[in-house]
PDB file of N, CA and C in Angstrom:
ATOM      1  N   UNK A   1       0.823  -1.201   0.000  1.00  0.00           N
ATOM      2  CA  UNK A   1       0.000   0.000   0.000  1.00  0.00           C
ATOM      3  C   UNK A   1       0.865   1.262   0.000  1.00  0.00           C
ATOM      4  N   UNK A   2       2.154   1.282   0.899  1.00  0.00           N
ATOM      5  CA  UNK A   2       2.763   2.322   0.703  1.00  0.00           C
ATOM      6  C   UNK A   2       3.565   2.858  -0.751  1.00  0.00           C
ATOM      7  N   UNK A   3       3.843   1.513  -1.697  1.00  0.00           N
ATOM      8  CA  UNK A   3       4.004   1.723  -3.040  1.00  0.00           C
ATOM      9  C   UNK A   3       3.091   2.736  -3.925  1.00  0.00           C
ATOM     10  N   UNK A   4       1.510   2.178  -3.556  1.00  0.00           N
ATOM     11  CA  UNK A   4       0.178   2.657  -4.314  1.00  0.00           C
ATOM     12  C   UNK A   4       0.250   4.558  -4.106  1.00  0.00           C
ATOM     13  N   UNK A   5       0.732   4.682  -3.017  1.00  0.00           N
ATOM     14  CA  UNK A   5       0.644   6.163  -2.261  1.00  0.00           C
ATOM     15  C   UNK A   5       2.119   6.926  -3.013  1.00  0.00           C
ATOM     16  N   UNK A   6       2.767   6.032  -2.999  1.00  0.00           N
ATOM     17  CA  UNK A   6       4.235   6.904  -3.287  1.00  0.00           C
ATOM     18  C   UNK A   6       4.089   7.241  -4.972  1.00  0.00           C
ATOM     19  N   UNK A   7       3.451   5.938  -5.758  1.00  0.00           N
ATOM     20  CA  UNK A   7       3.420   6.401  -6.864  1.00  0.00           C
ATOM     21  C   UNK A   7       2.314   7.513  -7.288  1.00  0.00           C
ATOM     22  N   UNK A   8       1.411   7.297  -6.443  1.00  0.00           N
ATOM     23  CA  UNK A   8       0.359   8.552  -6.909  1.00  0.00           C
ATOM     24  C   UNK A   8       0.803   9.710  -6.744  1.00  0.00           C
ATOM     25  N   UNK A   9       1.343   9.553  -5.225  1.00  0.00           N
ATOM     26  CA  UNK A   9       2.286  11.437  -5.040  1.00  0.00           C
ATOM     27  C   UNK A   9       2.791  11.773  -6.322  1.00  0.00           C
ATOM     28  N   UNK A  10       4.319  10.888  -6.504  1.00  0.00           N
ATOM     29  CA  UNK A  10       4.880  11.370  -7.833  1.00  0.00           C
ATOM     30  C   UNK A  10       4.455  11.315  -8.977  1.00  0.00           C
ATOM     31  N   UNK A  11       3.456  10.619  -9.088  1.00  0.00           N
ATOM     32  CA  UNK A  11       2.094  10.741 -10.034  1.00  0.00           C
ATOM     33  C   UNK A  11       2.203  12.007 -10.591  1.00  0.00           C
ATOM     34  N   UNK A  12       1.435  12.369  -9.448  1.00  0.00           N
ATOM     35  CA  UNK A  12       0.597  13.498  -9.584  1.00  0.00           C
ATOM     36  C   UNK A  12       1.823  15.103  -9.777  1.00  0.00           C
ATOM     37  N   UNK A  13       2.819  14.867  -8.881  1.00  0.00           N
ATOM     38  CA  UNK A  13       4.104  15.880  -9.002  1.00  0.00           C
ATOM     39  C   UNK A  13       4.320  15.324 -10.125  1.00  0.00           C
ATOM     40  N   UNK A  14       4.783  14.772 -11.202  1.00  0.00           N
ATOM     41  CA  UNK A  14       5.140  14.510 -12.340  1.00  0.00           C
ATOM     42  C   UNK A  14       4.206  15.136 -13.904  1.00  0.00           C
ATOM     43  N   UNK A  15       2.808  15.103 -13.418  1.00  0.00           N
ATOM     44  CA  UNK A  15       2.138  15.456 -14.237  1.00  0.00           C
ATOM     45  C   UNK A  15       2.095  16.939 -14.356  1.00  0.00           C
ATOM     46  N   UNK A  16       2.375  17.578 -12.972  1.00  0.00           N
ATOM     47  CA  UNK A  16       2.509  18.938 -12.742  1.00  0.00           C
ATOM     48  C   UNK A  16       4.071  19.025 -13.377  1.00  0.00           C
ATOM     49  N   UNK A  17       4.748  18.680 -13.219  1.00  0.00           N
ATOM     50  CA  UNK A  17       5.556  19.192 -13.787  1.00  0.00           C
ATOM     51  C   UNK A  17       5.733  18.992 -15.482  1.00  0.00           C
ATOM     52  N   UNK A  18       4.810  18.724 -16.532  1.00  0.00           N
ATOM     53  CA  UNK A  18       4.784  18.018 -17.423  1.00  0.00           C
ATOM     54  C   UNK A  18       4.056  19.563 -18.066  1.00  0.00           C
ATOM     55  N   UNK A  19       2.679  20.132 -17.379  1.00  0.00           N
ATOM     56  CA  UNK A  19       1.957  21.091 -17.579  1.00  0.00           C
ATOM     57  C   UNK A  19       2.261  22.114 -17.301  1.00  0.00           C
ATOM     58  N   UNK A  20       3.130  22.487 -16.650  1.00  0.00           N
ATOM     59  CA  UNK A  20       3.782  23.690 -16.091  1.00  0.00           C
ATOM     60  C   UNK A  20       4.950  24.124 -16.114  1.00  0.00           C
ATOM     61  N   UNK A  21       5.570  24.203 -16.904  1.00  0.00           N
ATOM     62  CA  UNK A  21       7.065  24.108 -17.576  1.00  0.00           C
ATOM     63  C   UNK A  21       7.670  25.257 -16.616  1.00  0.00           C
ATOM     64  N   UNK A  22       6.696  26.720 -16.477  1.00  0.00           N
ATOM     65  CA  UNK A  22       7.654  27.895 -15.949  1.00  0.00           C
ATOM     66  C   UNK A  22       7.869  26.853 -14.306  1.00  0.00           C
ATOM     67  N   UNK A  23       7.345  26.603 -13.757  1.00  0.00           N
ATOM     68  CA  UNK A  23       7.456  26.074 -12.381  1.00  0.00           C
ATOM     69  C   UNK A  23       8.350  24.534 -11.741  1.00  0.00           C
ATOM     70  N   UNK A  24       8.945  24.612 -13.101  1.00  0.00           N
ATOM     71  CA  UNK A  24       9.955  22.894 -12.981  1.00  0.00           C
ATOM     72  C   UNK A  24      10.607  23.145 -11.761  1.00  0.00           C
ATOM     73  N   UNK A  25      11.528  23.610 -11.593  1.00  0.00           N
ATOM     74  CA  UNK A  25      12.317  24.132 -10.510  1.00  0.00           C
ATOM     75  C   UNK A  25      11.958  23.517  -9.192  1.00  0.00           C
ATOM     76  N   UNK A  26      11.143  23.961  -8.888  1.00  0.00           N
ATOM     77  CA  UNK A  26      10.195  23.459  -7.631  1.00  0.00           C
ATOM     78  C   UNK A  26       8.975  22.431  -7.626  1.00  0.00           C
ATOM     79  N   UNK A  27       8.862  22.119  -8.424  1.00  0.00           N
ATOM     80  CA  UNK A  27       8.082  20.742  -9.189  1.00  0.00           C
ATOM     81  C   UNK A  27       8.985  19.691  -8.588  1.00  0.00           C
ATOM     82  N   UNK A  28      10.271  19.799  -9.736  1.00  0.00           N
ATOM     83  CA  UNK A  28      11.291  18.986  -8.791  1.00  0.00           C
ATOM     84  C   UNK A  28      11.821  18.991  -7.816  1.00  0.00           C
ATOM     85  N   UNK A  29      11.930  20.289  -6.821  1.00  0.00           N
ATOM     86  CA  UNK A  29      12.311  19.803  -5.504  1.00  0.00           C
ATOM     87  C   UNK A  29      11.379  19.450  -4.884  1.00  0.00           C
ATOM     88  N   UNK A  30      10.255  19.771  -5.016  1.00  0.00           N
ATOM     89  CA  UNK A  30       9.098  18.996  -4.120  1.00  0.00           C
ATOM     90  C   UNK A  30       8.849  17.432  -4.291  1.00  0.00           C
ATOM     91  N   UNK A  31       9.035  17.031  -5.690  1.00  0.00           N
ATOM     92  CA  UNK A  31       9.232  15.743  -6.221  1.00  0.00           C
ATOM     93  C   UNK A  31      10.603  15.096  -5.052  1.00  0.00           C
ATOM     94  N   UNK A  32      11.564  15.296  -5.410  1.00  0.00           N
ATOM     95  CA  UNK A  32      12.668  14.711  -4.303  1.00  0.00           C
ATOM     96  C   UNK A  32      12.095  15.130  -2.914  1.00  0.00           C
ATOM     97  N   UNK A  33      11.892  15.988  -2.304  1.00  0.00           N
ATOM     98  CA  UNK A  33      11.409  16.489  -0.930  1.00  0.00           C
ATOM     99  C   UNK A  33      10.722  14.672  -1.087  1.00  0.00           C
ATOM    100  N   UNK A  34       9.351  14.936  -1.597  1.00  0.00           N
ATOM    101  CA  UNK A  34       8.473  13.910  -1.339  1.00  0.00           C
ATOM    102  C   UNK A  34       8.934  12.556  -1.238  1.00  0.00           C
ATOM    103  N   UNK A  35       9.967  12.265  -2.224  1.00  0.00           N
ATOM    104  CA  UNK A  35      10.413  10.949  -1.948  1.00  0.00           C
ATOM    105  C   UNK A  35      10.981  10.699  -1.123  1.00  0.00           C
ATOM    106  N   UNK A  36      11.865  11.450  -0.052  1.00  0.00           N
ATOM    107  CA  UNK A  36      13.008  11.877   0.964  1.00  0.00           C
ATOM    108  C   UNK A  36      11.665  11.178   2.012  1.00  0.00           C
ATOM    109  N   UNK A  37      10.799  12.446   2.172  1.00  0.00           N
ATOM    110  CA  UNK A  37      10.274  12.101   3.475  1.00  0.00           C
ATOM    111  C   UNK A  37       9.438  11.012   3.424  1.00  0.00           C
ATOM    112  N   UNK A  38       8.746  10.390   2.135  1.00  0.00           N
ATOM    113  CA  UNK A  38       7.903   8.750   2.201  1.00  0.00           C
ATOM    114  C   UNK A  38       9.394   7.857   2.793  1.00  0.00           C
ATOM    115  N   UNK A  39       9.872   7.867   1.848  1.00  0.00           N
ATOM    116  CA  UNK A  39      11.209   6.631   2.865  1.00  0.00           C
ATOM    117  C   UNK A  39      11.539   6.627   4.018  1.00  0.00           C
ATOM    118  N   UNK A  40      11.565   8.195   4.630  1.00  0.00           N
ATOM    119  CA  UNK A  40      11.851   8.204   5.835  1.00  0.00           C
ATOM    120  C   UNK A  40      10.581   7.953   6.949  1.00  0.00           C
ATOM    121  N   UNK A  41       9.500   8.365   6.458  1.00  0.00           N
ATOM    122  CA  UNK A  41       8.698   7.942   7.162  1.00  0.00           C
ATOM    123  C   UNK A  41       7.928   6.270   7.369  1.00  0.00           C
ATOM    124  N   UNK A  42       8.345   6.094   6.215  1.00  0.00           N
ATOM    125  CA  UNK A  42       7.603   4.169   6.048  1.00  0.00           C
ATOM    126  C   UNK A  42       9.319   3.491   6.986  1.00  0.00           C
ATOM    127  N   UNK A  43      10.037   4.065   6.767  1.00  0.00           N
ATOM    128  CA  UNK A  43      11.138   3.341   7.957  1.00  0.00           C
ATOM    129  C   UNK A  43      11.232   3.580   9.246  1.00  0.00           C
ATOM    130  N   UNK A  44      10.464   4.535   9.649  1.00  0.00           N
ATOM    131  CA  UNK A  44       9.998   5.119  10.993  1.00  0.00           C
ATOM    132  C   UNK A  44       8.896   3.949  11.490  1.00  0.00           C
ATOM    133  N   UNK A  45       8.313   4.135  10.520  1.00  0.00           N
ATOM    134  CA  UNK A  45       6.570   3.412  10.783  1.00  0.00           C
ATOM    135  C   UNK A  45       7.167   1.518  10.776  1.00  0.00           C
ATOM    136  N   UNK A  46       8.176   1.168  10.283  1.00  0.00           N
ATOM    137  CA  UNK A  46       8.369  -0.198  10.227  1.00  0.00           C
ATOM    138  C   UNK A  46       9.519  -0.300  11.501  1.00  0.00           C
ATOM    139  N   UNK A  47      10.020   0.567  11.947  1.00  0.00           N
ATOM    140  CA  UNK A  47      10.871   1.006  13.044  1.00  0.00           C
ATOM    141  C   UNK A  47      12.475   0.396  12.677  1.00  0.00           C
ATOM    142  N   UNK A  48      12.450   0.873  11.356  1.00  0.00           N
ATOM    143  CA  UNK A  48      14.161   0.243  10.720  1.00  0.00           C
ATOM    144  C   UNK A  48      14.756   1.435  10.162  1.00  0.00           C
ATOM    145  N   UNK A  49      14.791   2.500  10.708  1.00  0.00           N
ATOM    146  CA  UNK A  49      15.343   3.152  10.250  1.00  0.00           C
ATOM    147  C   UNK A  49      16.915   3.764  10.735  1.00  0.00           C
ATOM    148  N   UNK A  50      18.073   3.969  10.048  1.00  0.00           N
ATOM    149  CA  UNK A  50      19.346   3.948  10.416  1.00  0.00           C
ATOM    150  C   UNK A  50      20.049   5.087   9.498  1.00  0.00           C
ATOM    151  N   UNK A  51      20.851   5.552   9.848  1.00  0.00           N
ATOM    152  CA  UNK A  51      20.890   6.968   9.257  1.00  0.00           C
ATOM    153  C   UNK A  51      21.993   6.491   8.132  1.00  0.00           C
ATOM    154  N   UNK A  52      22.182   4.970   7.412  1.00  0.00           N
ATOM    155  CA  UNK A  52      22.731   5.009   6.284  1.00  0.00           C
ATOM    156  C   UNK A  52      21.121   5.008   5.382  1.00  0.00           C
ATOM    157  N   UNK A  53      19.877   4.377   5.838  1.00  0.00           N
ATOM    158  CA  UNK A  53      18.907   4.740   4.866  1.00  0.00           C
ATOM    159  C   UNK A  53      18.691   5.960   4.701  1.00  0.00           C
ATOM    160  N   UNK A  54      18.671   7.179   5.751  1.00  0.00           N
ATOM    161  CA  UNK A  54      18.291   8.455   5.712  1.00  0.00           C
ATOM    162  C   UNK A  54      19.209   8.892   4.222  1.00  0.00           C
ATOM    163  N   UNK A  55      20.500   8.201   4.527  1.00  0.00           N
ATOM    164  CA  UNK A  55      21.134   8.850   3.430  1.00  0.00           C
ATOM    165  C   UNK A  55      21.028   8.317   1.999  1.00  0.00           C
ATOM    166  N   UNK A  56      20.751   7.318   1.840  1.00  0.00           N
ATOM    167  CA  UNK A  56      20.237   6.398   0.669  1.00  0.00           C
ATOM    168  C   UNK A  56      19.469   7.274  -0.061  1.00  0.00           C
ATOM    169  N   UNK A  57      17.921   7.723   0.854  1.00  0.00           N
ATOM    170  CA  UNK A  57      16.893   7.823   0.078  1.00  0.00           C
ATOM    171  C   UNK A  57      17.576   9.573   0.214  1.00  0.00           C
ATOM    172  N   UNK A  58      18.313  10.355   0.824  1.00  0.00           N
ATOM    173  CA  UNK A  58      18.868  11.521   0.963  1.00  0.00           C
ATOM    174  C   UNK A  58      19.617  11.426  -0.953  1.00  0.00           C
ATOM    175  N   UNK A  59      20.444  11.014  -0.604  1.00  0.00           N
ATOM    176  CA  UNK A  59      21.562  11.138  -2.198  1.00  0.00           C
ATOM    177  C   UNK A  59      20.511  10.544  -3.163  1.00  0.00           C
ATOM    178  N   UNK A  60      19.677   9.533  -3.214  1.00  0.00           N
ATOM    179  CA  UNK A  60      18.939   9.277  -4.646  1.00  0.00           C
ATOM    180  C   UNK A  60      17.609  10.096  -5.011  1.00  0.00           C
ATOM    181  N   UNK A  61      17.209  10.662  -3.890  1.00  0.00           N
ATOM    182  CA  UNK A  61      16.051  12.403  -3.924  1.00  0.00           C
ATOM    183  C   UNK A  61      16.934  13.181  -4.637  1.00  0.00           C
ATOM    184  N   UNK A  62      18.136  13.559  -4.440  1.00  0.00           N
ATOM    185  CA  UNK A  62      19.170  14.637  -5.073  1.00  0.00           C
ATOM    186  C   UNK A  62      19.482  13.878  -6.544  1.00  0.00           C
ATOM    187  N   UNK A  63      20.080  13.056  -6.713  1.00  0.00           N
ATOM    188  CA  UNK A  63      20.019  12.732  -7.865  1.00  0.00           C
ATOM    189  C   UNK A  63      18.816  12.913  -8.559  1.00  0.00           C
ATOM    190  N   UNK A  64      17.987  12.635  -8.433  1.00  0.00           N
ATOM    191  CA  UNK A  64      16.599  12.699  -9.031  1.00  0.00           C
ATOM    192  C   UNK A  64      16.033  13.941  -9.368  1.00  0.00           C
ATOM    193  N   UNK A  65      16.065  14.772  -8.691  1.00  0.00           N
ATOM    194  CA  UNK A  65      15.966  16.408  -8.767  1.00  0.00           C
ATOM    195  C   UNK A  65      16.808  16.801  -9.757  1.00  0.00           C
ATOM    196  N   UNK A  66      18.235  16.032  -9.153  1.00  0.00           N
ATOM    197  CA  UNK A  66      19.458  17.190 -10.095  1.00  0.00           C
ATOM    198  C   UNK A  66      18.958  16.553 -11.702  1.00  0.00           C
ATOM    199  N   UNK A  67      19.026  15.545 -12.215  1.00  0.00           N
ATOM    200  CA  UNK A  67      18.280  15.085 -13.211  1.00  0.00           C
ATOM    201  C   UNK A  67      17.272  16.119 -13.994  1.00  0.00           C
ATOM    202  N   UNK A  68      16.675  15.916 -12.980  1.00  0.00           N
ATOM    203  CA  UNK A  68      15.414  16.550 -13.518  1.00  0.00           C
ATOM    204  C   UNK A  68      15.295  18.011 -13.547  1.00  0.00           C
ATOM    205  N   UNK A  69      16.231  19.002 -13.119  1.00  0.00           N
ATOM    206  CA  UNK A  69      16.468  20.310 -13.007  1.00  0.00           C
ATOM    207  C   UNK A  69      17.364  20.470 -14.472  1.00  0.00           C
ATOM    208  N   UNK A  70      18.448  19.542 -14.748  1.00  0.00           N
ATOM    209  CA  UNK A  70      19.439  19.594 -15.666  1.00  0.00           C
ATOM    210  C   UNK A  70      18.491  19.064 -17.106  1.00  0.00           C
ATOM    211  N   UNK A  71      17.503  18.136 -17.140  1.00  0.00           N
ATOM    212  CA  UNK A  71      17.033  17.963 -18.068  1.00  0.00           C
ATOM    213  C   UNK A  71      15.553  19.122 -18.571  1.00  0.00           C
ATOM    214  N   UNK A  72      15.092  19.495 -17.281  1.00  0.00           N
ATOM    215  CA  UNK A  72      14.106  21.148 -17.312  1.00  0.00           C
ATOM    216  C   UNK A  72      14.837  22.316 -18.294  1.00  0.00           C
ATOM    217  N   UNK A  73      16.254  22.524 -17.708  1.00  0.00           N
ATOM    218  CA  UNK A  73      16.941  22.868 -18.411  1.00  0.00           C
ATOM    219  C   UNK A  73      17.303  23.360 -19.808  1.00  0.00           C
ATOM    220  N   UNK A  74      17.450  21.997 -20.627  1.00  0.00           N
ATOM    221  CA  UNK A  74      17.475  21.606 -21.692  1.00  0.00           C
ATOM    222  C   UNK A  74      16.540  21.819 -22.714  1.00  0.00           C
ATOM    223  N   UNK A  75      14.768  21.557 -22.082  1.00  0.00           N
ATOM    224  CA  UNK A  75      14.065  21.532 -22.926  1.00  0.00           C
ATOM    225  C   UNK A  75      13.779  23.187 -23.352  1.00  0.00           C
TER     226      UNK A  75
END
């Protein structure tokens, strides 16, 4: 269930950022924000959380943004 939720978030941040070209910028950091804090919170809620995951889902939110800021970019 927490899959069903994570993909709708970025769902839905994805589509916004698809329609709204002046606002990428922050499309994508809210996009990484969002993924940052679902991981951190479903590892809270399963009580496994260890601050090499914080950083896991920390560096692959940033990648994901920077991606997506560098490819906003472009178009």
């Amino acid at each position: 269930m927490n899959y069903v939720a994570l993909s709708l978030l970025l769902g839905s941040w994805g589509l916004a950022y698809l329609y709204f070209p002046d606002h990428r910028l922050w499309l994508a950091a809210a996009m990484g924000l969002s993924y940052f804090a679902w991981g951190v919170w479903v590892h809270i809620l399963d009580k496994t959380l260890h601050w090499s995951i914080v950083l896991e889902y920390f560096s692959l939110a940033l990648l994901g943004v920077s991606l997506l800021i560098f490819m906003g970019l472009r178009a």
